[in-house]
C-alpha atoms as a PDB file:
ATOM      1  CA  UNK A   1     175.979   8.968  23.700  1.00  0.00           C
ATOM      2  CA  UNK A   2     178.922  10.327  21.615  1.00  0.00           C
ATOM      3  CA  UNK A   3     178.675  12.499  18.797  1.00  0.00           C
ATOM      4  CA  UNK A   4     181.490  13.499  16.646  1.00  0.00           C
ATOM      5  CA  UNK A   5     182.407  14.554  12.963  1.00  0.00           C
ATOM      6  CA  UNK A   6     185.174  13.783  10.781  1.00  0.00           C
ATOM      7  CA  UNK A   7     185.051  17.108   9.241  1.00  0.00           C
ATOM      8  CA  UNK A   8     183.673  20.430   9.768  1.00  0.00           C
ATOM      9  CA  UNK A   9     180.740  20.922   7.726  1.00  0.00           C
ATOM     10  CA  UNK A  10     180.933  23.376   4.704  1.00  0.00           C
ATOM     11  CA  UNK A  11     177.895  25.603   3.307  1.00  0.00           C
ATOM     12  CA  UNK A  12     177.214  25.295  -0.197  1.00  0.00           C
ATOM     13  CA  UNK A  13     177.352  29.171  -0.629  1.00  0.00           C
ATOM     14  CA  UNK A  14     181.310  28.733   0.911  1.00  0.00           C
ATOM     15  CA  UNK A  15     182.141  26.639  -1.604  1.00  0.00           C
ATOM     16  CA  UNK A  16     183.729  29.175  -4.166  1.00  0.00           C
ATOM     17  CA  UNK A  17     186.207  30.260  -1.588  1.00  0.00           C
ATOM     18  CA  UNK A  18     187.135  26.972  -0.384  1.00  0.00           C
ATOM     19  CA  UNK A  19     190.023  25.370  -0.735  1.00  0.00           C
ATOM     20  CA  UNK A  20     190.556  22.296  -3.064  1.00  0.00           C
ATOM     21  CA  UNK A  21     190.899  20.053  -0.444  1.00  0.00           C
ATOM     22  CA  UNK A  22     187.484  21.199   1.353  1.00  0.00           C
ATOM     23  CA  UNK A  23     185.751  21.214  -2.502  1.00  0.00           C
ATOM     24  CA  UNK A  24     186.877  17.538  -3.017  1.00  0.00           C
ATOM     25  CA  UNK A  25     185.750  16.329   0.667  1.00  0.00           C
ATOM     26  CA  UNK A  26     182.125  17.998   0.064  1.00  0.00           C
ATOM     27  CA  UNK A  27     181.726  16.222  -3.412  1.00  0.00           C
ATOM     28  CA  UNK A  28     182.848  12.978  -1.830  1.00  0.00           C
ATOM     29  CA  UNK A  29     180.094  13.272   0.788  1.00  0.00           C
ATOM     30  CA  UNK A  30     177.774  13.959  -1.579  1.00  0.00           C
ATOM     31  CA  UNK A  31     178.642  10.834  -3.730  1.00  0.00           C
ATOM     32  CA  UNK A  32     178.717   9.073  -0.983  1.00  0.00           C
ATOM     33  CA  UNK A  33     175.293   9.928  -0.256  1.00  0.00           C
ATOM     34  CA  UNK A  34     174.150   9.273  -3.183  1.00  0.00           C
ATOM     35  CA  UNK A  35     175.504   5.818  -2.819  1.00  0.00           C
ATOM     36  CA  UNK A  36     178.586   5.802  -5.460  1.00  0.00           C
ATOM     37  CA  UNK A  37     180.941   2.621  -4.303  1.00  0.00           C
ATOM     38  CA  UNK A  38     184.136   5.040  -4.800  1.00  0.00           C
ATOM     39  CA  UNK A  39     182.881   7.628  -2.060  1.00  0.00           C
ATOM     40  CA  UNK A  40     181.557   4.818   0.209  1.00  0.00           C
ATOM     41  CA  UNK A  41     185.200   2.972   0.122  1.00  0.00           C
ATOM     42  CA  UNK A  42     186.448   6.480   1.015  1.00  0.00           C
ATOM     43  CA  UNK A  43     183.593   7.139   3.687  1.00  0.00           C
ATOM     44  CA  UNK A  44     184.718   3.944   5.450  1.00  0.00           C
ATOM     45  CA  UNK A  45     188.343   4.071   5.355  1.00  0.00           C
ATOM     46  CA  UNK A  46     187.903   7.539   6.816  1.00  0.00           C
ATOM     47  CA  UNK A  47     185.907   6.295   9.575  1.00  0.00           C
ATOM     48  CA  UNK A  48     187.820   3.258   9.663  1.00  0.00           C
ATOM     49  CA  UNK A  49     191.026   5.338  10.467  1.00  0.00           C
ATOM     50  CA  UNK A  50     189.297   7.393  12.887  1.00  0.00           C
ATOM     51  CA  UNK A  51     188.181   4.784  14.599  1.00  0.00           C
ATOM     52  CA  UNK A  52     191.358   2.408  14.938  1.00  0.00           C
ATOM     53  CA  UNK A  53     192.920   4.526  17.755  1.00  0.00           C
ATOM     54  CA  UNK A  54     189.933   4.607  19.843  1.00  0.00           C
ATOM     55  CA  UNK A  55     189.030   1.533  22.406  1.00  0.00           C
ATOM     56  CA  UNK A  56     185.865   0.465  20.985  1.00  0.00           C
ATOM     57  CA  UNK A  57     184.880  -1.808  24.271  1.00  0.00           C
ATOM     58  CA  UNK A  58     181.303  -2.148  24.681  1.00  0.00           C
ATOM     59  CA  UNK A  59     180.392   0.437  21.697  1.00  0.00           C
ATOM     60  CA  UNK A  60     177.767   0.313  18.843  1.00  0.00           C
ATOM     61  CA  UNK A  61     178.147   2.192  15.464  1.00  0.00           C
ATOM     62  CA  UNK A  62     174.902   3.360  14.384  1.00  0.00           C
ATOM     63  CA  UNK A  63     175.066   4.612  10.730  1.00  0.00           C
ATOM     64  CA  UNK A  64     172.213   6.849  10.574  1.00  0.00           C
ATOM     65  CA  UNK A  65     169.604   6.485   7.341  1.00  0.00           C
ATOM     66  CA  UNK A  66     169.890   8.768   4.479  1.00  0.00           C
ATOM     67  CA  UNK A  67     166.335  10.809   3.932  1.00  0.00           C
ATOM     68  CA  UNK A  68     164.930   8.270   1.190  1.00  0.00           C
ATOM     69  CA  UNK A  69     164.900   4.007   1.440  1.00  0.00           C
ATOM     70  CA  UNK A  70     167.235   4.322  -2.101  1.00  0.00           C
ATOM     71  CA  UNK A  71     169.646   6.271  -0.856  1.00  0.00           C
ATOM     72  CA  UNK A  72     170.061   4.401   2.358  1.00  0.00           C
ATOM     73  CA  UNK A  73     169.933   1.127   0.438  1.00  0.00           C
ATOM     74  CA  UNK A  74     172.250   1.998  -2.363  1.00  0.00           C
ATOM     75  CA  UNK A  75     174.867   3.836   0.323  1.00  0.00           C
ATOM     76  CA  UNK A  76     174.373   0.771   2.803  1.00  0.00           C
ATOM     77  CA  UNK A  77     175.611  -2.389   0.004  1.00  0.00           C
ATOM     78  CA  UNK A  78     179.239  -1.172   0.008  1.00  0.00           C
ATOM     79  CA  UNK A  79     179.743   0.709   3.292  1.00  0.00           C
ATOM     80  CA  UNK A  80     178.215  -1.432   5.632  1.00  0.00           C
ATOM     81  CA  UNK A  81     180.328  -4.758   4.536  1.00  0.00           C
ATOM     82  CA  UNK A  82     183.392  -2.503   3.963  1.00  0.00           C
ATOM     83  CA  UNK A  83     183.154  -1.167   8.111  1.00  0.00           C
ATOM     84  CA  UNK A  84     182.125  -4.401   9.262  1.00  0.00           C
ATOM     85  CA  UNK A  85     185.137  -5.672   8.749  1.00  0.00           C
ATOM     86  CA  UNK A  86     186.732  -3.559  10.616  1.00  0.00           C
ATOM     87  CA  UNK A  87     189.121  -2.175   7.759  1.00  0.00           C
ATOM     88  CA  UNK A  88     188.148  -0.244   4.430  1.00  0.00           C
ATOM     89  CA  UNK A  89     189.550  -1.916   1.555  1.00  0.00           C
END
């Protein structure tokens, strides 16, 4: 099994030294988590691009659940459709 991230992750207490770029990434993951369809277009073109380089042979994507049913649910109705077809839009 293969683990990677997209981004490096960033403590809340770094956040008033971060740069703007790192500030914007960390609110989009946490829109995204809470299931806003703006972040989850973004979540999935990130991955998306990430993944479109990569032979993908014989490989399942596993999304793993958010900590609640909501959250999962709400984040799951645009991301999941979105990945599937194997482009963000």
């Amino acid at each position: 099994m293969i683990k990677f991230a997209l981004h490096q992750y960033l403590p809340k207490r770094y956040l008033k030294r971060a740069s703007f770029e790192d500030i914007d990434r960390h609110r989009m993951i946490l829109d995204f988590k809470d299931g806003k369809p703006y972040a989850t277009r973004w979540a999935a073109k990130e991955i998306c691009n990430s993944l479109s380089a990569m032979d993908l042979t014989n490989t399942i994507v596993v999304c793993v659940p958010a900590c609640c049913k909501r959250t999962t649910t709400d984040a799951s109705r645009s991301f999941h459709p979105s990945f599937a077809n194997g482009r963000a839009q």
